[in-house]
ModelCIF file with pLDDT and N, C-alpha, C, O atoms, coordinates in Angstrom:
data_MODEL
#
_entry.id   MODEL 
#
_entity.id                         1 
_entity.type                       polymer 
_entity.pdbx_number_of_molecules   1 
#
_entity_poly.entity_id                      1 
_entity_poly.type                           'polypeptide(L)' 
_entity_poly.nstd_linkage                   no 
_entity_poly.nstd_monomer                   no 
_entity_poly.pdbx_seq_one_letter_code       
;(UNK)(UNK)(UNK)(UNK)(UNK)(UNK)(UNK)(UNK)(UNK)(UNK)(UNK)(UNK)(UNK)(UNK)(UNK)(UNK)
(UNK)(UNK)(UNK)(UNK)(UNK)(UNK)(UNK)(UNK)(UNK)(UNK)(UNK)(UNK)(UNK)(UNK)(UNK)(UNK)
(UNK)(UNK)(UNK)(UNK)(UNK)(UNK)(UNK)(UNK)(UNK)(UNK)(UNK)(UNK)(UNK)(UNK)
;
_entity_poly.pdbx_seq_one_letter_code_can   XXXXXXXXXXXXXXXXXXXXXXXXXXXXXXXXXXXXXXXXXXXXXX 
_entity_poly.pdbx_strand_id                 A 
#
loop_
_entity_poly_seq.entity_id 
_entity_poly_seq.num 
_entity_poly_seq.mon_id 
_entity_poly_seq.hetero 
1 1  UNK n 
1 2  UNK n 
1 3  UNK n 
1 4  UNK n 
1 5  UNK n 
1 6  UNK n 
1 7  UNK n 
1 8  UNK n 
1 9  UNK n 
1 10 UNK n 
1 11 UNK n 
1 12 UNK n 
1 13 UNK n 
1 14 UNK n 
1 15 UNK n 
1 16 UNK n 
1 17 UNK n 
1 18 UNK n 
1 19 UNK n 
1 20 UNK n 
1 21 UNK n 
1 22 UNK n 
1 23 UNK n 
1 24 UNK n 
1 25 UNK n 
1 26 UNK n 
1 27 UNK n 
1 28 UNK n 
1 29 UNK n 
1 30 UNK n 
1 31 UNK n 
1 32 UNK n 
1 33 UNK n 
1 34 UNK n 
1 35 UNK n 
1 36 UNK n 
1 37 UNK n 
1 38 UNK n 
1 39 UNK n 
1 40 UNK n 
1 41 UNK n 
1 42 UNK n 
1 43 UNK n 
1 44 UNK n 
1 45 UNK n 
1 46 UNK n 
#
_struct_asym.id          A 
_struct_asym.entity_id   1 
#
loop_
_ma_qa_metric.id 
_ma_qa_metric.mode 
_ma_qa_metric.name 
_ma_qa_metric.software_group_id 
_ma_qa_metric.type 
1 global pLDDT . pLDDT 
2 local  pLDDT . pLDDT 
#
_ma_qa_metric_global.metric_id      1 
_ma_qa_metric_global.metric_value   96.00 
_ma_qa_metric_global.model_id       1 
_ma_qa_metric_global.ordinal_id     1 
#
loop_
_ma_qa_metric_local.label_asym_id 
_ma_qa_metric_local.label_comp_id 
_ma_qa_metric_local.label_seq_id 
_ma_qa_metric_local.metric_id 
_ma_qa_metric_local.metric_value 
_ma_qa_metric_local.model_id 
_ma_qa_metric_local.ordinal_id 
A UNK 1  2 96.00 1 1  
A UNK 2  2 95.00 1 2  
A UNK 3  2 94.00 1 3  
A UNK 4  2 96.00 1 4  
A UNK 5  2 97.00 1 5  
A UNK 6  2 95.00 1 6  
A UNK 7  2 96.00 1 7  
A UNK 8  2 96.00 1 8  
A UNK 9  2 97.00 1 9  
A UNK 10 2 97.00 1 10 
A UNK 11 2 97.00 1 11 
A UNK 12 2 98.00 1 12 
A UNK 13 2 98.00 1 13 
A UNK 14 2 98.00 1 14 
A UNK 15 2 98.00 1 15 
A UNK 16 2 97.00 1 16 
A UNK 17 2 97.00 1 17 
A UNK 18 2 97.00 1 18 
A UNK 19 2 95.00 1 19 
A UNK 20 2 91.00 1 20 
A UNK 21 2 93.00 1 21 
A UNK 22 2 90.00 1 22 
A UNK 23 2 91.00 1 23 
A UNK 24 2 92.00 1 24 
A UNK 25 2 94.00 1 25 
A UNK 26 2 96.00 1 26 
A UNK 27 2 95.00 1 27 
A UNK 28 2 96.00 1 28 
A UNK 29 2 97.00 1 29 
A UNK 30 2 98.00 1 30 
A UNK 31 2 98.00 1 31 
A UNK 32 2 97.00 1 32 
A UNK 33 2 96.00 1 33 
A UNK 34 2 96.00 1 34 
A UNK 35 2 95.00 1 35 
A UNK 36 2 94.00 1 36 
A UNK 37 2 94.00 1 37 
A UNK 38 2 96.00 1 38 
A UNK 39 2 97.00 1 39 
A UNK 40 2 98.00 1 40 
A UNK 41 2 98.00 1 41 
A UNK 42 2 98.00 1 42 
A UNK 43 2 98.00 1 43 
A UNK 44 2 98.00 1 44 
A UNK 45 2 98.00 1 45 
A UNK 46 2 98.00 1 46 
#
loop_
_atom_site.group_PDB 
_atom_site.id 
_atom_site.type_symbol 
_atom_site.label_atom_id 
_atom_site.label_alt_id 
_atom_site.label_comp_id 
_atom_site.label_asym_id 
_atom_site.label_entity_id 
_atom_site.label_seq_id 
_atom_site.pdbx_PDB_ins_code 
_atom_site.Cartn_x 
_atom_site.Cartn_y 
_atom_site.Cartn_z 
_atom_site.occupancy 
_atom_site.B_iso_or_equiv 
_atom_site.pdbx_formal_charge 
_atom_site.auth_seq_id 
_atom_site.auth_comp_id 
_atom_site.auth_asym_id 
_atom_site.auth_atom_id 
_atom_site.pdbx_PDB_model_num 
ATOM 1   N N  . UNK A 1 1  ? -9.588  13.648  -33.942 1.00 96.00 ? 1  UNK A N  1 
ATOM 2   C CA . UNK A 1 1  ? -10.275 14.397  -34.995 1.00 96.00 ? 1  UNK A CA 1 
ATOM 3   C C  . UNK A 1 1  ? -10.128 15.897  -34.776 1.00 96.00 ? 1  UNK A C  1 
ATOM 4   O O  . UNK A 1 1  ? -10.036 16.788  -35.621 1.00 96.00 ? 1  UNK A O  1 
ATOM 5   N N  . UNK A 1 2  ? -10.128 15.979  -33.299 1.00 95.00 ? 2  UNK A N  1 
ATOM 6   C CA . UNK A 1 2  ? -9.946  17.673  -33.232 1.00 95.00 ? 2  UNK A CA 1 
ATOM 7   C C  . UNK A 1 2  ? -8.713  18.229  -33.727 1.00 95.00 ? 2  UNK A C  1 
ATOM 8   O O  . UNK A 1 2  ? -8.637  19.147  -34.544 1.00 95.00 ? 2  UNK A O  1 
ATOM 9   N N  . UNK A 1 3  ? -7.724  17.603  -33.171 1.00 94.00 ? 3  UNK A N  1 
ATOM 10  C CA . UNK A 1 3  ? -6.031  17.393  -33.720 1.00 94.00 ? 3  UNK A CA 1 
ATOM 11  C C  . UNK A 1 3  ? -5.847  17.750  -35.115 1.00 94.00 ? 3  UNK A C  1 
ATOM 12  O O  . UNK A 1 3  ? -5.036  18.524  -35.625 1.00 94.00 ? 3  UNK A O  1 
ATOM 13  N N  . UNK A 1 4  ? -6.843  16.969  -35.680 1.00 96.00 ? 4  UNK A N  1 
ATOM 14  C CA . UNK A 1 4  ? -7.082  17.088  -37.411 1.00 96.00 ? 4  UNK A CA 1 
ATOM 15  C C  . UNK A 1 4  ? -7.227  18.388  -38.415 1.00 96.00 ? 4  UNK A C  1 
ATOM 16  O O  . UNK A 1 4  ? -6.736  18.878  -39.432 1.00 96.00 ? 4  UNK A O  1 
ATOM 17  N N  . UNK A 1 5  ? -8.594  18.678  -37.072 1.00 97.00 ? 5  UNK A N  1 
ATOM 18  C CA . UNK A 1 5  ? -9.426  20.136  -37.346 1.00 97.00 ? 5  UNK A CA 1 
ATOM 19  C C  . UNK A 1 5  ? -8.494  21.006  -37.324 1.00 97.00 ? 5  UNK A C  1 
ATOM 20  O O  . UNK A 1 5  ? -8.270  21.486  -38.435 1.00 97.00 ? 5  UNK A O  1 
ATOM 21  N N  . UNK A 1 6  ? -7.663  21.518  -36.228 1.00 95.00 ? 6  UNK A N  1 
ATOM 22  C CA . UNK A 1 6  ? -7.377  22.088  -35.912 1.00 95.00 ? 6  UNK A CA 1 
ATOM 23  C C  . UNK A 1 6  ? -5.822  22.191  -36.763 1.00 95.00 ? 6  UNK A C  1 
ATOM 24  O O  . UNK A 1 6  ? -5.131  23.189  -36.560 1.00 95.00 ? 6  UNK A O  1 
ATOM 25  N N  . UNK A 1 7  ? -5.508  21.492  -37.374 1.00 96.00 ? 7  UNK A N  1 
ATOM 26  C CA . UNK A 1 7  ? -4.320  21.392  -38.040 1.00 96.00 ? 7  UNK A CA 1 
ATOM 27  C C  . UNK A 1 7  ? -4.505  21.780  -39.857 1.00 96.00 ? 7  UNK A C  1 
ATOM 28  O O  . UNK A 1 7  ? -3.753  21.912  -40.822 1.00 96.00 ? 7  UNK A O  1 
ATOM 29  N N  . UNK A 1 8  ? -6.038  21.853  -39.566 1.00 96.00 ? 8  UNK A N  1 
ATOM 30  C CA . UNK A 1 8  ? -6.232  22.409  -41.165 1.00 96.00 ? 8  UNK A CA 1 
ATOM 31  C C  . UNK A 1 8  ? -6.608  21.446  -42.004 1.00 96.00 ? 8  UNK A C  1 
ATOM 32  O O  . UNK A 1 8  ? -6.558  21.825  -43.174 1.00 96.00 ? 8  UNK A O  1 
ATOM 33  N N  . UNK A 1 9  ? -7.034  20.131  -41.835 1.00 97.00 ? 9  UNK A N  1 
ATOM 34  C CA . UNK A 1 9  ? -7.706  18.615  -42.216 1.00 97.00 ? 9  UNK A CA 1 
ATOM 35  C C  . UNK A 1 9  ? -8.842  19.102  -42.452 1.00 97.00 ? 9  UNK A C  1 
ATOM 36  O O  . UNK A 1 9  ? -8.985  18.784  -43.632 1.00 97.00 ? 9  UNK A O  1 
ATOM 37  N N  . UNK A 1 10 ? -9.784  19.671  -42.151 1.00 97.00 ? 10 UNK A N  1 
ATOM 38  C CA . UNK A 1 10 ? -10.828 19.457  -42.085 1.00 97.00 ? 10 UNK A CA 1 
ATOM 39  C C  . UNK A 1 10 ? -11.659 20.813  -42.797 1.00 97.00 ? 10 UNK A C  1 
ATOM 40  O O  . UNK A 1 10 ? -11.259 21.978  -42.792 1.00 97.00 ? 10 UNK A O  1 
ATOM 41  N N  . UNK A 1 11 ? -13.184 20.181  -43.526 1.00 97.00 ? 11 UNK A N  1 
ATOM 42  C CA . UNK A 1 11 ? -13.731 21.723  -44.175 1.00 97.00 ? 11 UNK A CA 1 
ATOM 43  C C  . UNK A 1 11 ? -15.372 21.299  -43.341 1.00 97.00 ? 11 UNK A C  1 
ATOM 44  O O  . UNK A 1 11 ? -16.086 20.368  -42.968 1.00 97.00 ? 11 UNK A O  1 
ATOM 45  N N  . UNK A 1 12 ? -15.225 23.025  -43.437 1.00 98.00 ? 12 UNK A N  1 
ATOM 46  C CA . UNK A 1 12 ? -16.531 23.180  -42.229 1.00 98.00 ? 12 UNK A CA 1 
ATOM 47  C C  . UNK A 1 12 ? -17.911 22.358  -43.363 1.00 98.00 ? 12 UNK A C  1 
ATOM 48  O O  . UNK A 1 12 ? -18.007 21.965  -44.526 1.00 98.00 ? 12 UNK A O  1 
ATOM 49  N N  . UNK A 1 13 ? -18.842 22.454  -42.022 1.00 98.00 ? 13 UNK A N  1 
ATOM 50  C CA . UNK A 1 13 ? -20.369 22.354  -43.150 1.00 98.00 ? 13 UNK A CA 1 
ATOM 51  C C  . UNK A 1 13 ? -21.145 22.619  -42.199 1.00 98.00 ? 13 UNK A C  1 
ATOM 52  O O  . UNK A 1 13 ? -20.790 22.227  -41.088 1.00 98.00 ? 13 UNK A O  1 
ATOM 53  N N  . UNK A 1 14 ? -22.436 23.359  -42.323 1.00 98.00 ? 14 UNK A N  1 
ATOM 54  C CA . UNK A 1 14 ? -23.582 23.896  -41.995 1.00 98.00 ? 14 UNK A CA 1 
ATOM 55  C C  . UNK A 1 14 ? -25.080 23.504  -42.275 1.00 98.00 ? 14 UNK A C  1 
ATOM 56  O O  . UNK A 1 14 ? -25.498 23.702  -43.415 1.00 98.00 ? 14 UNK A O  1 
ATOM 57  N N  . UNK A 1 15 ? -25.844 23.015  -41.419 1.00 98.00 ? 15 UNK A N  1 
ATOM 58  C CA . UNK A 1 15 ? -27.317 22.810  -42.295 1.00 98.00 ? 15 UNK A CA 1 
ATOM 59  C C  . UNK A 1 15 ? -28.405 22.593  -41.274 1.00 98.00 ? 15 UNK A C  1 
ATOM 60  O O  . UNK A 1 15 ? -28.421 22.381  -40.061 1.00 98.00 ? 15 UNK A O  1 
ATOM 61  N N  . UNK A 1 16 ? -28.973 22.676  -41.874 1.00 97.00 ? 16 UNK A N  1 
ATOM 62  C CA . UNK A 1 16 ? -30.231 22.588  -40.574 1.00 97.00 ? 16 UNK A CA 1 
ATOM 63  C C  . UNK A 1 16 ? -29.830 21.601  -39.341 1.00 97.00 ? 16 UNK A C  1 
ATOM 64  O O  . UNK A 1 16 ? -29.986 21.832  -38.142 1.00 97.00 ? 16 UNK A O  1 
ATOM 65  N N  . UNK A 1 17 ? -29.175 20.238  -40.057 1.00 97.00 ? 17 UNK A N  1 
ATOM 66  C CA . UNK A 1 17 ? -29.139 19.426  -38.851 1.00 97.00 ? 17 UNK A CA 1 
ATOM 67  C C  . UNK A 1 17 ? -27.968 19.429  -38.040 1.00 97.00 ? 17 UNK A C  1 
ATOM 68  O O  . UNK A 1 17 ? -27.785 18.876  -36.956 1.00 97.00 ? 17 UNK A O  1 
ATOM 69  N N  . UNK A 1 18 ? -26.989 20.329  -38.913 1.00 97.00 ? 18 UNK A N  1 
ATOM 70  C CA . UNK A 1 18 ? -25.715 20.547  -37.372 1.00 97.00 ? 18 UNK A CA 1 
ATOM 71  C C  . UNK A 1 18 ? -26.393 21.600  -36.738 1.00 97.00 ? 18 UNK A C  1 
ATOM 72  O O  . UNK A 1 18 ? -26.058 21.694  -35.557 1.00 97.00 ? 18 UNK A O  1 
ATOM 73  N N  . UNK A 1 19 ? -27.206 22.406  -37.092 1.00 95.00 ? 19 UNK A N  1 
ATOM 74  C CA . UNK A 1 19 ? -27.488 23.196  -36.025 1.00 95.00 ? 19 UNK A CA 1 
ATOM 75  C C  . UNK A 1 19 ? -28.723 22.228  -34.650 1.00 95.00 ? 19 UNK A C  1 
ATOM 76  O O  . UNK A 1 19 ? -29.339 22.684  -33.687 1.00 95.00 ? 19 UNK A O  1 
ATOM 77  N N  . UNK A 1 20 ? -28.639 21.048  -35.113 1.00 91.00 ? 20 UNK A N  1 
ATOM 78  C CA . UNK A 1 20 ? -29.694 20.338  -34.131 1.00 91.00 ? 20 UNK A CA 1 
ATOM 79  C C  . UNK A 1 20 ? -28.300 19.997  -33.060 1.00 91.00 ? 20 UNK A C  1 
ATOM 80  O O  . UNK A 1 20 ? -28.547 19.729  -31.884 1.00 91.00 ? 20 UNK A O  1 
ATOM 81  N N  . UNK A 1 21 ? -27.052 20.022  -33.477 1.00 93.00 ? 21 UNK A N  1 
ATOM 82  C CA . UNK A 1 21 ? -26.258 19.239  -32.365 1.00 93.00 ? 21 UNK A CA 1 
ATOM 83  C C  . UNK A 1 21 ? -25.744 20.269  -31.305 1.00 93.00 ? 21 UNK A C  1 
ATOM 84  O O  . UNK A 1 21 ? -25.470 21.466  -31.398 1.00 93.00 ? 21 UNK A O  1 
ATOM 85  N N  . UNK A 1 22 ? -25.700 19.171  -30.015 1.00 90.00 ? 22 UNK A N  1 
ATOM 86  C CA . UNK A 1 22 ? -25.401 19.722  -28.968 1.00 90.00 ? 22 UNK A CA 1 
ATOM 87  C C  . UNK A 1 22 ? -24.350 21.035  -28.853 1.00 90.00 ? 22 UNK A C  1 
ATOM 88  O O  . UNK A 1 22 ? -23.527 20.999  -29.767 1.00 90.00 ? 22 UNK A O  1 
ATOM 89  N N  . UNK A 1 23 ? -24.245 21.751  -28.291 1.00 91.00 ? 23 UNK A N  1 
ATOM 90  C CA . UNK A 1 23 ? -22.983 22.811  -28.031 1.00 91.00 ? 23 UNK A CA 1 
ATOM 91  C C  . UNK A 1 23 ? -21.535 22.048  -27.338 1.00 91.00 ? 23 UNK A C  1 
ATOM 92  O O  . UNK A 1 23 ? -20.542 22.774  -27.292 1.00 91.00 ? 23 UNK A O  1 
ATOM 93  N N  . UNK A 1 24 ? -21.437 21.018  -26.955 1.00 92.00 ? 24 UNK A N  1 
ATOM 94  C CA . UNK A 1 24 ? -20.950 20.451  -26.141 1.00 92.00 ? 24 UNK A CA 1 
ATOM 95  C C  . UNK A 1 24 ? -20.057 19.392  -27.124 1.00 92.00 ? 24 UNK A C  1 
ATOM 96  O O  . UNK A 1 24 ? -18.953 18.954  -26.799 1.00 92.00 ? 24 UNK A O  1 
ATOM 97  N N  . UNK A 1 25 ? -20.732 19.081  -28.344 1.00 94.00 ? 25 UNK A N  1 
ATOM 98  C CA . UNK A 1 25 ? -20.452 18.490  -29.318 1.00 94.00 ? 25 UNK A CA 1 
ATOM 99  C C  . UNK A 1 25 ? -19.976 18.905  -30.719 1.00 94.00 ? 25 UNK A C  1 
ATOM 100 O O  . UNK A 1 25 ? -19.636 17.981  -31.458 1.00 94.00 ? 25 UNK A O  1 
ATOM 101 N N  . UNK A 1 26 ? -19.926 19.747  -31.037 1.00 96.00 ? 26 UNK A N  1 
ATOM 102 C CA . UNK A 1 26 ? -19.672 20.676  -32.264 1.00 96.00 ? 26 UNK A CA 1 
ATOM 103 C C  . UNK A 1 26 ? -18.550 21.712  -32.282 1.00 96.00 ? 26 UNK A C  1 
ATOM 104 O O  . UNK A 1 26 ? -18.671 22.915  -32.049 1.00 96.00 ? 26 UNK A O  1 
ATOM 105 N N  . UNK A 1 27 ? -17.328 20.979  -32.628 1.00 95.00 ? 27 UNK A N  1 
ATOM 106 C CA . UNK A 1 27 ? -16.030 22.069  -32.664 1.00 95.00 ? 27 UNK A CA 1 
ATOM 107 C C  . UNK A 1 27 ? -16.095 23.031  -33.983 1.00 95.00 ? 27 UNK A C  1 
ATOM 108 O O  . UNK A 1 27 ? -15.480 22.554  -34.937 1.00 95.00 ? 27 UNK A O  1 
ATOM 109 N N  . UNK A 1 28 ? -16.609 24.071  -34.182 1.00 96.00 ? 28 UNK A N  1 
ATOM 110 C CA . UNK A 1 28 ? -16.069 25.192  -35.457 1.00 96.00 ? 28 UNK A CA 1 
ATOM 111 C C  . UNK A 1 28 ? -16.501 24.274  -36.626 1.00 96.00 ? 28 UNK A C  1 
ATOM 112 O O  . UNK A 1 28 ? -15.861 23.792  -37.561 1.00 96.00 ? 28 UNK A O  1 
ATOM 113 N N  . UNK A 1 29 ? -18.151 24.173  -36.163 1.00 97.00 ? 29 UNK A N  1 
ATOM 114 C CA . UNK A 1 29 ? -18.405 23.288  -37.469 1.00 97.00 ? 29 UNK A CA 1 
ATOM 115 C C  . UNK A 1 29 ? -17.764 22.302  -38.633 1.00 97.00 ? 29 UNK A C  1 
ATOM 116 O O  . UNK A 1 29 ? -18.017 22.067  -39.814 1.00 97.00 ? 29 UNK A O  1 
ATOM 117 N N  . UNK A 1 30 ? -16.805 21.857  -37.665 1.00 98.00 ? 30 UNK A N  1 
ATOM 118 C CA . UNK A 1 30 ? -16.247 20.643  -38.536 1.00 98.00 ? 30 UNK A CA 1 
ATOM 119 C C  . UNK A 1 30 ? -15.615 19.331  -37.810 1.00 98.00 ? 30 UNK A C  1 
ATOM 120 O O  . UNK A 1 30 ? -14.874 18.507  -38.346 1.00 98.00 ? 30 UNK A O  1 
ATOM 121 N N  . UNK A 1 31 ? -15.936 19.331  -36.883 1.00 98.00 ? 31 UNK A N  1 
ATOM 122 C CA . UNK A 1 31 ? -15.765 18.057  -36.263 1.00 98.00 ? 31 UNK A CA 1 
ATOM 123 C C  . UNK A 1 31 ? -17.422 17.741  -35.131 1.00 98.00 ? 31 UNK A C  1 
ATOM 124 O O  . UNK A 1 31 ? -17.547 18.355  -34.072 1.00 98.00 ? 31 UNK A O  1 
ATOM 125 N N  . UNK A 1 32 ? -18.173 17.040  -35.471 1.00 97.00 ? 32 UNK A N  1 
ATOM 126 C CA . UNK A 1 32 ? -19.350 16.952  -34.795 1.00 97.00 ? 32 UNK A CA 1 
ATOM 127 C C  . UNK A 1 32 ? -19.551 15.899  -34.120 1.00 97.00 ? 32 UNK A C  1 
ATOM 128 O O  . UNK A 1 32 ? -18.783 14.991  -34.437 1.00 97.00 ? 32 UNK A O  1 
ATOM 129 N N  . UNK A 1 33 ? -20.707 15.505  -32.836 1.00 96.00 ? 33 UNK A N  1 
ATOM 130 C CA . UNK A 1 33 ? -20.359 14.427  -31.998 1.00 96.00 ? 33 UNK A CA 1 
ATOM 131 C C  . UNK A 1 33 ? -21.977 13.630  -32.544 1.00 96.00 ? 33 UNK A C  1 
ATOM 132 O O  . UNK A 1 33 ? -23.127 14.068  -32.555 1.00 96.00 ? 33 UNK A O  1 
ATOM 133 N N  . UNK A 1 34 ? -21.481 12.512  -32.887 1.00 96.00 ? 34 UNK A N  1 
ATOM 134 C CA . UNK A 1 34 ? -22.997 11.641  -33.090 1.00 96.00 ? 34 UNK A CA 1 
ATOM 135 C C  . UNK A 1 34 ? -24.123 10.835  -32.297 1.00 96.00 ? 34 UNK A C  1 
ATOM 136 O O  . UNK A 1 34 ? -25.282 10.506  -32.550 1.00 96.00 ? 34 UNK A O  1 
ATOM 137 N N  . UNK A 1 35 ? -23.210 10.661  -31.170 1.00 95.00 ? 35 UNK A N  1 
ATOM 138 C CA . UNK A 1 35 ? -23.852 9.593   -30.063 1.00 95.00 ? 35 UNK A CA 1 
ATOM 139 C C  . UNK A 1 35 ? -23.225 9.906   -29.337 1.00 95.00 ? 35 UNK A C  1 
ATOM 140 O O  . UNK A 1 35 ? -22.273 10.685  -29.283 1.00 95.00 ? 35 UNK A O  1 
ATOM 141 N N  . UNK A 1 36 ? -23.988 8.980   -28.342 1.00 94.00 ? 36 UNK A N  1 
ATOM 142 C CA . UNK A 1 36 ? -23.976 9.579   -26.464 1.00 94.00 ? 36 UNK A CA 1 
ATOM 143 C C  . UNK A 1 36 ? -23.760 8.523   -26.059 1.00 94.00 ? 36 UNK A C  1 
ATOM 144 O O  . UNK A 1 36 ? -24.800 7.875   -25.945 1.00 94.00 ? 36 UNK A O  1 
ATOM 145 N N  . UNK A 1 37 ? -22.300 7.651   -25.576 1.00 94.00 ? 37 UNK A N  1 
ATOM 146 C CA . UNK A 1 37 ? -21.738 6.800   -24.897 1.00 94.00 ? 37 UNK A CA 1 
ATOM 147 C C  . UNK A 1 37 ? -21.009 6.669   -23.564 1.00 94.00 ? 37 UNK A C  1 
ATOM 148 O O  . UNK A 1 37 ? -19.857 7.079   -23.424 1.00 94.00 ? 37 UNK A O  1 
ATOM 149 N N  . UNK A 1 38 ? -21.656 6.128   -22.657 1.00 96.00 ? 38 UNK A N  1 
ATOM 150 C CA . UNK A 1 38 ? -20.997 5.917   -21.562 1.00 96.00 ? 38 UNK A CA 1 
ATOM 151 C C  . UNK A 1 38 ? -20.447 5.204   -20.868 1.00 96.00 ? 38 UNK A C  1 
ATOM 152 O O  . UNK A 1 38 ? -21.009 4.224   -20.379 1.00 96.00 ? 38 UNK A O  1 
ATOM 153 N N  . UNK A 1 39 ? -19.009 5.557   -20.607 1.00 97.00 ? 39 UNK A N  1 
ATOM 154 C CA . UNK A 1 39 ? -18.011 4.728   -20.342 1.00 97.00 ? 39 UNK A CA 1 
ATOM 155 C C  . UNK A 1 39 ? -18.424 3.687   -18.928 1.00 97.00 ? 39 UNK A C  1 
ATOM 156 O O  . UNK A 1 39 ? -18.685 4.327   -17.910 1.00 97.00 ? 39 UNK A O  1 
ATOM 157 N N  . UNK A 1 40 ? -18.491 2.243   -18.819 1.00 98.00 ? 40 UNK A N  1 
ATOM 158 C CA . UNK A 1 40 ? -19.362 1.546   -18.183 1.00 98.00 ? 40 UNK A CA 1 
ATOM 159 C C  . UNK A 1 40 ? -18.678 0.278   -17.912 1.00 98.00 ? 40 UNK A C  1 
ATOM 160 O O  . UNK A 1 40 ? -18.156 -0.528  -18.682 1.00 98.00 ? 40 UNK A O  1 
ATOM 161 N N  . UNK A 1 41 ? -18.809 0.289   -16.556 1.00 98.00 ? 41 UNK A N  1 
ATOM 162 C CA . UNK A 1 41 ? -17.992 -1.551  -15.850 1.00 98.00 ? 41 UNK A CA 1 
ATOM 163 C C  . UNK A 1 41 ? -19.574 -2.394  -16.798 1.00 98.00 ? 41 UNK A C  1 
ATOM 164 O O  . UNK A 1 41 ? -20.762 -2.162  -17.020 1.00 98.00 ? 41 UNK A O  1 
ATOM 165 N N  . UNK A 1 42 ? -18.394 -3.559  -17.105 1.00 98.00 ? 42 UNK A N  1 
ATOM 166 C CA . UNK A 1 42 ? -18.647 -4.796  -17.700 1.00 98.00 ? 42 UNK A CA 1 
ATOM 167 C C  . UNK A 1 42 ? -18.888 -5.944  -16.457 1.00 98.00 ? 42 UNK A C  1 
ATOM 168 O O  . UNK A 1 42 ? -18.025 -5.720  -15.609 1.00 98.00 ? 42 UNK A O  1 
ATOM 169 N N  . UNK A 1 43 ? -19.747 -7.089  -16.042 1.00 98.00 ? 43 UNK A N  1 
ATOM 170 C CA . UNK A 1 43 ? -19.001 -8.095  -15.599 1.00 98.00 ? 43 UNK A CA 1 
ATOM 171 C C  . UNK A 1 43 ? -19.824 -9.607  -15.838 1.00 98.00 ? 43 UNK A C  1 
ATOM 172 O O  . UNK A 1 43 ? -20.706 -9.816  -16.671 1.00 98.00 ? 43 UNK A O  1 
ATOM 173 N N  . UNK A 1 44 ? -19.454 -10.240 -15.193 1.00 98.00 ? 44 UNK A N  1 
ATOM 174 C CA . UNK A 1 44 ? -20.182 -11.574 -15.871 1.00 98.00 ? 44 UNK A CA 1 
ATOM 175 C C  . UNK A 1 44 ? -20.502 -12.424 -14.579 1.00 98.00 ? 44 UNK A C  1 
ATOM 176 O O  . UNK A 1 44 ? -19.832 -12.809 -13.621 1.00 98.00 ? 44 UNK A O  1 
ATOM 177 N N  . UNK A 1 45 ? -21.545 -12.521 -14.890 1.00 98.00 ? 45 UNK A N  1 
ATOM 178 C CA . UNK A 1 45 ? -22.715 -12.504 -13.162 1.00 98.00 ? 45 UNK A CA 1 
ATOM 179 C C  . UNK A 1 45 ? -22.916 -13.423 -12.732 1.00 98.00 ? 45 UNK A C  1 
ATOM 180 O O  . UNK A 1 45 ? -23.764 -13.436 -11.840 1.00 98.00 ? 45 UNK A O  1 
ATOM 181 N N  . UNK A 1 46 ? -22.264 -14.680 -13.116 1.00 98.00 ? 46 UNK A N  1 
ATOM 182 C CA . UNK A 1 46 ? -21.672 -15.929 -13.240 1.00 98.00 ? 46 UNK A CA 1 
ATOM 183 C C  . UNK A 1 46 ? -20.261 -16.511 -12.111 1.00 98.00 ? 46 UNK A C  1 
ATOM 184 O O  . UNK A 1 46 ? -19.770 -17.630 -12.262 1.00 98.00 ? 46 UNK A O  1 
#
């Protein structure tokens, strides 16, 4: 998606609630991060 952004795909947007998202998550107001996933061993306890 950044690839996207950054290639001219993408149109910004602004509003109260992108300003709620993380700094860590928010490229140039147009690519934004929604959830918090962590990459995690699986196993079967069996």
């Amino acid at each position: 998606l950044l690839k996207l952004a950054n290639d001219g795909c993408a149109a910004a947007h602004t509003s109260p609630e992108t300003l709620r998202v993380a700094e860590w998550a928010n490229w140039r107001d147009e690519v934004f991060g929604f959830t918090y996933e962590p990459a995690v061993f699986v196993y079967n306890a069996s």
